[in-house]
PDB file of N, CA and C in Angstrom:
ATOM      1  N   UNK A   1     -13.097  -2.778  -1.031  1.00  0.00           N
ATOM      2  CA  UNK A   1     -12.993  -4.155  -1.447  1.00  0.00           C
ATOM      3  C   UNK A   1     -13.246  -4.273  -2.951  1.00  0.00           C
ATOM      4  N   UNK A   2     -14.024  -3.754  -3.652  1.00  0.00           N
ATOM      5  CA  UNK A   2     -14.367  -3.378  -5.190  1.00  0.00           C
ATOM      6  C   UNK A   2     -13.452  -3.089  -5.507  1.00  0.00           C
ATOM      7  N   UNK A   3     -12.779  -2.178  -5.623  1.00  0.00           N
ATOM      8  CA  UNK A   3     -11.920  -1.237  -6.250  1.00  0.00           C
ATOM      9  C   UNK A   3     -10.555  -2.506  -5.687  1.00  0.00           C
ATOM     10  N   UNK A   4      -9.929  -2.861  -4.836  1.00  0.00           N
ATOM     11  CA  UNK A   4      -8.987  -3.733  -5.093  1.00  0.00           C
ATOM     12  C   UNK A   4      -9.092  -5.416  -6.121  1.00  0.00           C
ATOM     13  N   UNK A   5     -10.857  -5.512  -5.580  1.00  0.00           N
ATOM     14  CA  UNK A   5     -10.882  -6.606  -6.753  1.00  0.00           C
ATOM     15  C   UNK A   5     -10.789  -6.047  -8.609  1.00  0.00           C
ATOM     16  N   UNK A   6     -10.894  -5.029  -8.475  1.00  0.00           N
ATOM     17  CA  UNK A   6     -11.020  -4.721  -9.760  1.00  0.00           C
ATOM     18  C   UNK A   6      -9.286  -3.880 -10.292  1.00  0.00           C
ATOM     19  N   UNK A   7      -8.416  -4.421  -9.369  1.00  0.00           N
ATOM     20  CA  UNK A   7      -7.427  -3.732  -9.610  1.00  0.00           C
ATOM     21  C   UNK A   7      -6.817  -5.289  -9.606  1.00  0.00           C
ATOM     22  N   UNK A   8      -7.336  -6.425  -9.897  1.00  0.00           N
ATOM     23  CA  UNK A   8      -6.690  -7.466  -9.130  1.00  0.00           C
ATOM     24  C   UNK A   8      -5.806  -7.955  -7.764  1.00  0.00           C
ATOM     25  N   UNK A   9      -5.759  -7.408  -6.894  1.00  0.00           N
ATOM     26  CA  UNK A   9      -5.426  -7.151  -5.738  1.00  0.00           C
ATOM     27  C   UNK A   9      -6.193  -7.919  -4.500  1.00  0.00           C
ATOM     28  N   UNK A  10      -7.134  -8.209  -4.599  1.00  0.00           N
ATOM     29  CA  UNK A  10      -8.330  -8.449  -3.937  1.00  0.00           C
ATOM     30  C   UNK A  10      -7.845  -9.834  -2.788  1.00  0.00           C
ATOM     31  N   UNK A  11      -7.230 -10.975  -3.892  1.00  0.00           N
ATOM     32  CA  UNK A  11      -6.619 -12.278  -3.786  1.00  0.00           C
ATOM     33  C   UNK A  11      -5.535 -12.363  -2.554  1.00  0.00           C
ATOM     34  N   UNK A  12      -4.682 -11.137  -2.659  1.00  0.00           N
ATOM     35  CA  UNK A  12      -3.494 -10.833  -2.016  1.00  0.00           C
ATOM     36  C   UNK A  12      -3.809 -10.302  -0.676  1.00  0.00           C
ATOM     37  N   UNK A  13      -4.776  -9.186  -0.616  1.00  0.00           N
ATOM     38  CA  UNK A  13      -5.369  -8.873   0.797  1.00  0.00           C
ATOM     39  C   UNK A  13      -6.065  -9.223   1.621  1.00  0.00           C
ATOM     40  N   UNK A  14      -6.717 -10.576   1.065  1.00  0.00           N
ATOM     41  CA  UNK A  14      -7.654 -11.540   1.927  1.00  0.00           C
ATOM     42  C   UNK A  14      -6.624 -12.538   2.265  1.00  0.00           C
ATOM     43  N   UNK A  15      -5.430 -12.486   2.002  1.00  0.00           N
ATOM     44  CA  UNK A  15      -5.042 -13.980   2.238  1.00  0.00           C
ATOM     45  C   UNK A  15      -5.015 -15.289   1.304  1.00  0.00           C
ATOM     46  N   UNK A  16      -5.882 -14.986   0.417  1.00  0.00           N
ATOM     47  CA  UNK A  16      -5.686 -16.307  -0.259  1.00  0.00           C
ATOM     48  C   UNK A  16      -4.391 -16.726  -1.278  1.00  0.00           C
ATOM     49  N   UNK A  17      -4.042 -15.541  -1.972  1.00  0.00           N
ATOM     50  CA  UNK A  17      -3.148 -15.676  -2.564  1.00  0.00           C
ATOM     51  C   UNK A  17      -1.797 -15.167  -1.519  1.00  0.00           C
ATOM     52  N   UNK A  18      -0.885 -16.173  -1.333  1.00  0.00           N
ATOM     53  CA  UNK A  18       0.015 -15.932   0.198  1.00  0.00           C
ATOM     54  C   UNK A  18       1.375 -15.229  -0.294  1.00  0.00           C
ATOM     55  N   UNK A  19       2.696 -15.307   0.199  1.00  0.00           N
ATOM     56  CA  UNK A  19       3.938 -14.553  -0.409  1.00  0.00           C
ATOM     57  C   UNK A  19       4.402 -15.789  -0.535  1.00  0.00           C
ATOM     58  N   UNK A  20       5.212 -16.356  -1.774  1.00  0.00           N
ATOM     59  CA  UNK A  20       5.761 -17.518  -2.145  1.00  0.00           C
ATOM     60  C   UNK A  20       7.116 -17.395  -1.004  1.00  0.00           C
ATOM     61  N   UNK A  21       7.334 -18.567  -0.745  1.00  0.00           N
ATOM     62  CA  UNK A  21       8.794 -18.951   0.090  1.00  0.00           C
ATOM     63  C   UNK A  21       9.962 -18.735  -0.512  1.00  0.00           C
ATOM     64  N   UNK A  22       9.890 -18.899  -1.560  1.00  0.00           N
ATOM     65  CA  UNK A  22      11.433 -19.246  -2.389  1.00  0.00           C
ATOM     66  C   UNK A  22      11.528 -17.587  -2.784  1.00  0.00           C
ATOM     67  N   UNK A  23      12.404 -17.276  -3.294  1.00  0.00           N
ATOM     68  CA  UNK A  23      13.338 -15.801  -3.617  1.00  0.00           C
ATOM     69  C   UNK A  23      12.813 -15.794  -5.188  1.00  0.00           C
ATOM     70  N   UNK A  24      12.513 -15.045  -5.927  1.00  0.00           N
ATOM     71  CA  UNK A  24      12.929 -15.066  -7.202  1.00  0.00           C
ATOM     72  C   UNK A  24      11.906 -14.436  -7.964  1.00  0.00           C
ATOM     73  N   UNK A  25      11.265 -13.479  -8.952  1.00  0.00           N
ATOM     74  CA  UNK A  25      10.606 -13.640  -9.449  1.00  0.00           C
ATOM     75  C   UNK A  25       8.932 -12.906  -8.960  1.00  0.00           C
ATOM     76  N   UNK A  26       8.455 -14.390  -8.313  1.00  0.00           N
ATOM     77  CA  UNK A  26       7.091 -14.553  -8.306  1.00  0.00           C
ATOM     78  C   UNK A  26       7.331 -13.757  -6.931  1.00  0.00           C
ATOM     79  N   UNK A  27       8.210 -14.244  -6.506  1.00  0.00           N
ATOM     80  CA  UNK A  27       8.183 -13.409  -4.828  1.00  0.00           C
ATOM     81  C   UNK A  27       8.301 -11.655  -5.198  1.00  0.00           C
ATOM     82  N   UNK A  28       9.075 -11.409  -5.719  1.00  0.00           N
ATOM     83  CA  UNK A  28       9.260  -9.700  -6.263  1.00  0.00           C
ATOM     84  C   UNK A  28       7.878  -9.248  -6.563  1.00  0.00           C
ATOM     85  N   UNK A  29       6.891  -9.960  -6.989  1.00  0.00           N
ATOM     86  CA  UNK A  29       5.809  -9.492  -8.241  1.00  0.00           C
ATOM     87  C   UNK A  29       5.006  -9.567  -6.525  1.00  0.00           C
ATOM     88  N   UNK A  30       5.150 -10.578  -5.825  1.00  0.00           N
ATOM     89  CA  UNK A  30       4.052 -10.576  -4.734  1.00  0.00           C
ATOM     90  C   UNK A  30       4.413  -9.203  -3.773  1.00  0.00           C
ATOM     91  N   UNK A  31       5.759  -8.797  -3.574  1.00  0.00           N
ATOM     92  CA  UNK A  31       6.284  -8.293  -2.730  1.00  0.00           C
ATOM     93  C   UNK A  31       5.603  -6.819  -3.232  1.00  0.00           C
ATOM     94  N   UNK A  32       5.659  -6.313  -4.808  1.00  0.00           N
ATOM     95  CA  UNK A  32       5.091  -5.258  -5.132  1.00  0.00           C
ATOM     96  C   UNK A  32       3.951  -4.602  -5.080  1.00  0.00           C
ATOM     97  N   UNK A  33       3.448  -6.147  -5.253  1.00  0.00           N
ATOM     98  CA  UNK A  33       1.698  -6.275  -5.274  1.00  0.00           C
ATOM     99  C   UNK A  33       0.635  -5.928  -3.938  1.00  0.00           C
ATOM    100  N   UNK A  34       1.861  -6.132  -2.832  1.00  0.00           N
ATOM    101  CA  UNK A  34       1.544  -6.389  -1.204  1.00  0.00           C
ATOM    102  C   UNK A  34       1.704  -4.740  -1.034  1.00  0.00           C
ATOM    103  N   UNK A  35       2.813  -4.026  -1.506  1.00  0.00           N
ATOM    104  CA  UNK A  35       2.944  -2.591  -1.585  1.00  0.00           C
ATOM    105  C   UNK A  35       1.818  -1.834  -1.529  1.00  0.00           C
ATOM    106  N   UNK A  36       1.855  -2.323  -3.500  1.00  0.00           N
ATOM    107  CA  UNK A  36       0.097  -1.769  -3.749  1.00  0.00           C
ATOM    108  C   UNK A  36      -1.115  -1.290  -3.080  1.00  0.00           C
ATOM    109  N   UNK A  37      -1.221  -2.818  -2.447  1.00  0.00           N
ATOM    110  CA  UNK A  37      -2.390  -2.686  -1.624  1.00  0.00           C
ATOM    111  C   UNK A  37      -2.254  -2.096  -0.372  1.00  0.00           C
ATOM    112  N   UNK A  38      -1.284  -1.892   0.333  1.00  0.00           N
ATOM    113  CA  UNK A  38      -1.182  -1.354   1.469  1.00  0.00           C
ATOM    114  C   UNK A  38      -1.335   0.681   0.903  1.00  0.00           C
ATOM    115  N   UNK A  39      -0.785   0.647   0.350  1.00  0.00           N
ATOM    116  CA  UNK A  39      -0.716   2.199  -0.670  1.00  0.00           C
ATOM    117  C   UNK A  39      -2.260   2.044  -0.683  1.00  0.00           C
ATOM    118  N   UNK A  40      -2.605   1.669  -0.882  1.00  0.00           N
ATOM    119  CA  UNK A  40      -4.554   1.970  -1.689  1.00  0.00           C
ATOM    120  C   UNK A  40      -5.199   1.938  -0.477  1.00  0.00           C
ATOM    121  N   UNK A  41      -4.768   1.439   0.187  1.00  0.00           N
ATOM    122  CA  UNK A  41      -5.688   1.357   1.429  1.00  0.00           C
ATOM    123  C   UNK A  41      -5.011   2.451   2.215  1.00  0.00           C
ATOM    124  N   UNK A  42      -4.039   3.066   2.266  1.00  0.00           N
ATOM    125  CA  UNK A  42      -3.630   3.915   3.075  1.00  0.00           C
ATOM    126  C   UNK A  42      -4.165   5.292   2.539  1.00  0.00           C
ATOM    127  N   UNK A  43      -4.312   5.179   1.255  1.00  0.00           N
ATOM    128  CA  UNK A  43      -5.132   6.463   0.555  1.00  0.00           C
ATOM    129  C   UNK A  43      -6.460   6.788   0.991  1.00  0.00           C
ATOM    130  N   UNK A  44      -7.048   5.588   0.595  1.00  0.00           N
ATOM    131  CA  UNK A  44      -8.256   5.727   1.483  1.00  0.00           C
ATOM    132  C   UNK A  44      -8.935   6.077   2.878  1.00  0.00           C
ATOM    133  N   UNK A  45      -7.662   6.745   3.702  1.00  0.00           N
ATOM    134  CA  UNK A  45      -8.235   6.714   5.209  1.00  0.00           C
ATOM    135  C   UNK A  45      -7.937   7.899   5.280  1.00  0.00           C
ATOM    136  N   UNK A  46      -8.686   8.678   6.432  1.00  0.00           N
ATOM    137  CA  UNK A  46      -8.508   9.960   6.795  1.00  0.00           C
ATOM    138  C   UNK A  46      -7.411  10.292   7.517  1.00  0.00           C
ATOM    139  N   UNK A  47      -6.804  11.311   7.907  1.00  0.00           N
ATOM    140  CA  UNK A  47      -5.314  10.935   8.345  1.00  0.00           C
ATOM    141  C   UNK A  47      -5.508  10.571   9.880  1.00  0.00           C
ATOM    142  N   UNK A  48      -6.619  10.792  10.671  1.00  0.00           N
ATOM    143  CA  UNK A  48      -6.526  10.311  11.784  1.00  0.00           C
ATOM    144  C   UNK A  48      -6.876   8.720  12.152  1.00  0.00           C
ATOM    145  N   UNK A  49      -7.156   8.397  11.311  1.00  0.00           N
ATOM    146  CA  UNK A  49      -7.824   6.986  11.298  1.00  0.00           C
ATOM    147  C   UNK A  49      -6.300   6.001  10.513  1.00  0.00           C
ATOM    148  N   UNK A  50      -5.767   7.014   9.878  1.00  0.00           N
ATOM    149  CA  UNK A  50      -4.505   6.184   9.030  1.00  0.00           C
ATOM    150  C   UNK A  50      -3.391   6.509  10.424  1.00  0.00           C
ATOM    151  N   UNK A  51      -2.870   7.007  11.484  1.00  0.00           N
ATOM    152  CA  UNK A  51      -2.454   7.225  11.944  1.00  0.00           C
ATOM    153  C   UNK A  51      -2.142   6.008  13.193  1.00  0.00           C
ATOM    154  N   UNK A  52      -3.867   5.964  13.783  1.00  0.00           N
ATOM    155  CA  UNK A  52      -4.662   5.226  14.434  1.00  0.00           C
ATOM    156  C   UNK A  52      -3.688   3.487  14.197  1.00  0.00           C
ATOM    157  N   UNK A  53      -4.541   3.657  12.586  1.00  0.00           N
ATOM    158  CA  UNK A  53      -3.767   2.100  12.243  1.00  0.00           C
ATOM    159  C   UNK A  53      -2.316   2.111  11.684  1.00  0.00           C
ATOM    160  N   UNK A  54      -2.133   3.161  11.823  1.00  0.00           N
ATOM    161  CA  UNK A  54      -0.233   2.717  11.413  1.00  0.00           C
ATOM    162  C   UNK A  54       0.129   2.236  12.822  1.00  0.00           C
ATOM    163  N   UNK A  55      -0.324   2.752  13.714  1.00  0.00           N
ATOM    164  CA  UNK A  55       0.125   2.435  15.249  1.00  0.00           C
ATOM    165  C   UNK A  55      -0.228   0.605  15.326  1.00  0.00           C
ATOM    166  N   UNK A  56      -1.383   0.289  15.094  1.00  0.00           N
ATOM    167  CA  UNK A  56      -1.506  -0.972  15.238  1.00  0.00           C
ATOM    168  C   UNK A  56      -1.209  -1.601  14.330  1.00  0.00           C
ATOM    169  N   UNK A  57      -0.946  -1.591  13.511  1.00  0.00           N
ATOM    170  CA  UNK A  57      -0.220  -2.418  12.046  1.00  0.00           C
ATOM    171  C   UNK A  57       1.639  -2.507  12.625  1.00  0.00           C
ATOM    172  N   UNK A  58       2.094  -1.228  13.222  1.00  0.00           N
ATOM    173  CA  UNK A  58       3.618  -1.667  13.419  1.00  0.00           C
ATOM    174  C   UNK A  58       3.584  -2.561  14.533  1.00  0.00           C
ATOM    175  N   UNK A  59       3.073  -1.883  15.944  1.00  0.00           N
ATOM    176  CA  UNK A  59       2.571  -3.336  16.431  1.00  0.00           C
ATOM    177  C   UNK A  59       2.471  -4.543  15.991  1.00  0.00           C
ATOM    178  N   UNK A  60       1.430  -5.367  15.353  1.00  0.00           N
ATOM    179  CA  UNK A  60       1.143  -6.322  14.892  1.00  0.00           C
ATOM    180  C   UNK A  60       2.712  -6.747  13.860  1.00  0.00           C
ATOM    181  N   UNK A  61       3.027  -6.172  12.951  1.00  0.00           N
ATOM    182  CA  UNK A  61       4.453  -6.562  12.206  1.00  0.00           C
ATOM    183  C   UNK A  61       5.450  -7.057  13.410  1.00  0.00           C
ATOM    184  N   UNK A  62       6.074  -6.198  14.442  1.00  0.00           N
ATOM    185  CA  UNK A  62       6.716  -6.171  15.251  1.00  0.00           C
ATOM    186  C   UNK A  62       6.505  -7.775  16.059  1.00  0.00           C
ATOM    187  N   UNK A  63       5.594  -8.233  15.631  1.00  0.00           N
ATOM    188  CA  UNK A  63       5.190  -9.561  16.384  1.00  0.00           C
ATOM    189  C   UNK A  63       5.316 -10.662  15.253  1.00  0.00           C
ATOM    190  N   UNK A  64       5.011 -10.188  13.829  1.00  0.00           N
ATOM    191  CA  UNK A  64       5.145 -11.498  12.833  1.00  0.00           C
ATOM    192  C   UNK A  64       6.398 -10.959  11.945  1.00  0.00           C
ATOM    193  N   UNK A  65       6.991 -12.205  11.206  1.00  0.00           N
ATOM    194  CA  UNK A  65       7.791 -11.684  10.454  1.00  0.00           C
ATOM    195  C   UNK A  65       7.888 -11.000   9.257  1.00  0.00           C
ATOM    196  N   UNK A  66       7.039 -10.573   8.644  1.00  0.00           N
ATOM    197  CA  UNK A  66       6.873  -9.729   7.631  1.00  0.00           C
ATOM    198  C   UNK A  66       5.354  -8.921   7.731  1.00  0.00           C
ATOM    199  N   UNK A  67       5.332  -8.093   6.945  1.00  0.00           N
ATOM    200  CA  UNK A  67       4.150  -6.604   7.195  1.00  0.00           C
ATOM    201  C   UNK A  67       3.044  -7.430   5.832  1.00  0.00           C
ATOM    202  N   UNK A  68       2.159  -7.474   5.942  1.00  0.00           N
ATOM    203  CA  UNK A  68       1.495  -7.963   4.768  1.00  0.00           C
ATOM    204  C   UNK A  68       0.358  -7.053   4.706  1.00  0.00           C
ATOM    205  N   UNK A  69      -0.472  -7.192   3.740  1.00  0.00           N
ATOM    206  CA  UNK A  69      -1.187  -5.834   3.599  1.00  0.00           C
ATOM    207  C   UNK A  69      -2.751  -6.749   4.058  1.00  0.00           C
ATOM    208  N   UNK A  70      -2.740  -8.244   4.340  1.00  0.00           N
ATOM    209  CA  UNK A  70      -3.613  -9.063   5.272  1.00  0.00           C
ATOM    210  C   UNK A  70      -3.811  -8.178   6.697  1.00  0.00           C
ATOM    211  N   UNK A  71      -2.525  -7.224   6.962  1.00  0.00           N
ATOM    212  CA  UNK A  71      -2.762  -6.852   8.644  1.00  0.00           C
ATOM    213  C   UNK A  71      -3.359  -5.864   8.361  1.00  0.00           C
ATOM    214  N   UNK A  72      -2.955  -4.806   7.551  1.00  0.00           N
ATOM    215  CA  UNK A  72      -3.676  -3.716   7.208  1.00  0.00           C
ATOM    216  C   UNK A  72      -5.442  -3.786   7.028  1.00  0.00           C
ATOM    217  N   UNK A  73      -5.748  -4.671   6.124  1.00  0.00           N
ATOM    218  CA  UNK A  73      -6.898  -4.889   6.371  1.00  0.00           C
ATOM    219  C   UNK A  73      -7.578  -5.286   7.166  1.00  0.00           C
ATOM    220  N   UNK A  74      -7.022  -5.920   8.033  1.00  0.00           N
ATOM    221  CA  UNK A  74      -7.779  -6.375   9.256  1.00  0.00           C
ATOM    222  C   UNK A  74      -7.574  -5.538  10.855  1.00  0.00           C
ATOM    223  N   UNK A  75      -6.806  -4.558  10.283  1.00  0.00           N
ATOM    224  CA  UNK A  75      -6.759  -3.952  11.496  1.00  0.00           C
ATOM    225  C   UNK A  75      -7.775  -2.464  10.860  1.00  0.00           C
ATOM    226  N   UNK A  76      -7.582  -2.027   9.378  1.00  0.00           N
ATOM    227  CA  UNK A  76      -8.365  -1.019   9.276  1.00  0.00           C
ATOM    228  C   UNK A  76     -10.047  -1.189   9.845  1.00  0.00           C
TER     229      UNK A  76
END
């Protein structure tokens, strides 16, 4: 949680800062940003534990319409 607030990231994986609706821009910068954090957090896990939650993260996507790095964290 440090290390993404200090990467600015922090905003994006709690949810507060959301993926804009409209196409353009701000959505690209969120879309990269959502990357990011899913990447940093996937670094961080051991491979059996990253495995674990890739299983429940495609799950969970498979049910909403886009993958956000909100599921990742809450399922890690």
């Amino acid at each position: 949680m440090a290390y993404l607030h200090s990467v600015d990231l922090w905003l994006i994986v709690n949810g507060i800062v959301t993926c804009p609706s409209a196409a353009g821009e701000a959505h690209t910068m969120w879309d990269n940003a959502n990357g990011w954090a899913i990447g940093l957090i996937q670094l961080t896990m051991k491979d059996h534990v990253l495995c674990k939650v890739d299983t429940l993260v495609v799950t969970a996507a498979s049910n909403a319409t886009d993958c956000h790095v909100t599921t990742w964290w809450t399922q890690a």
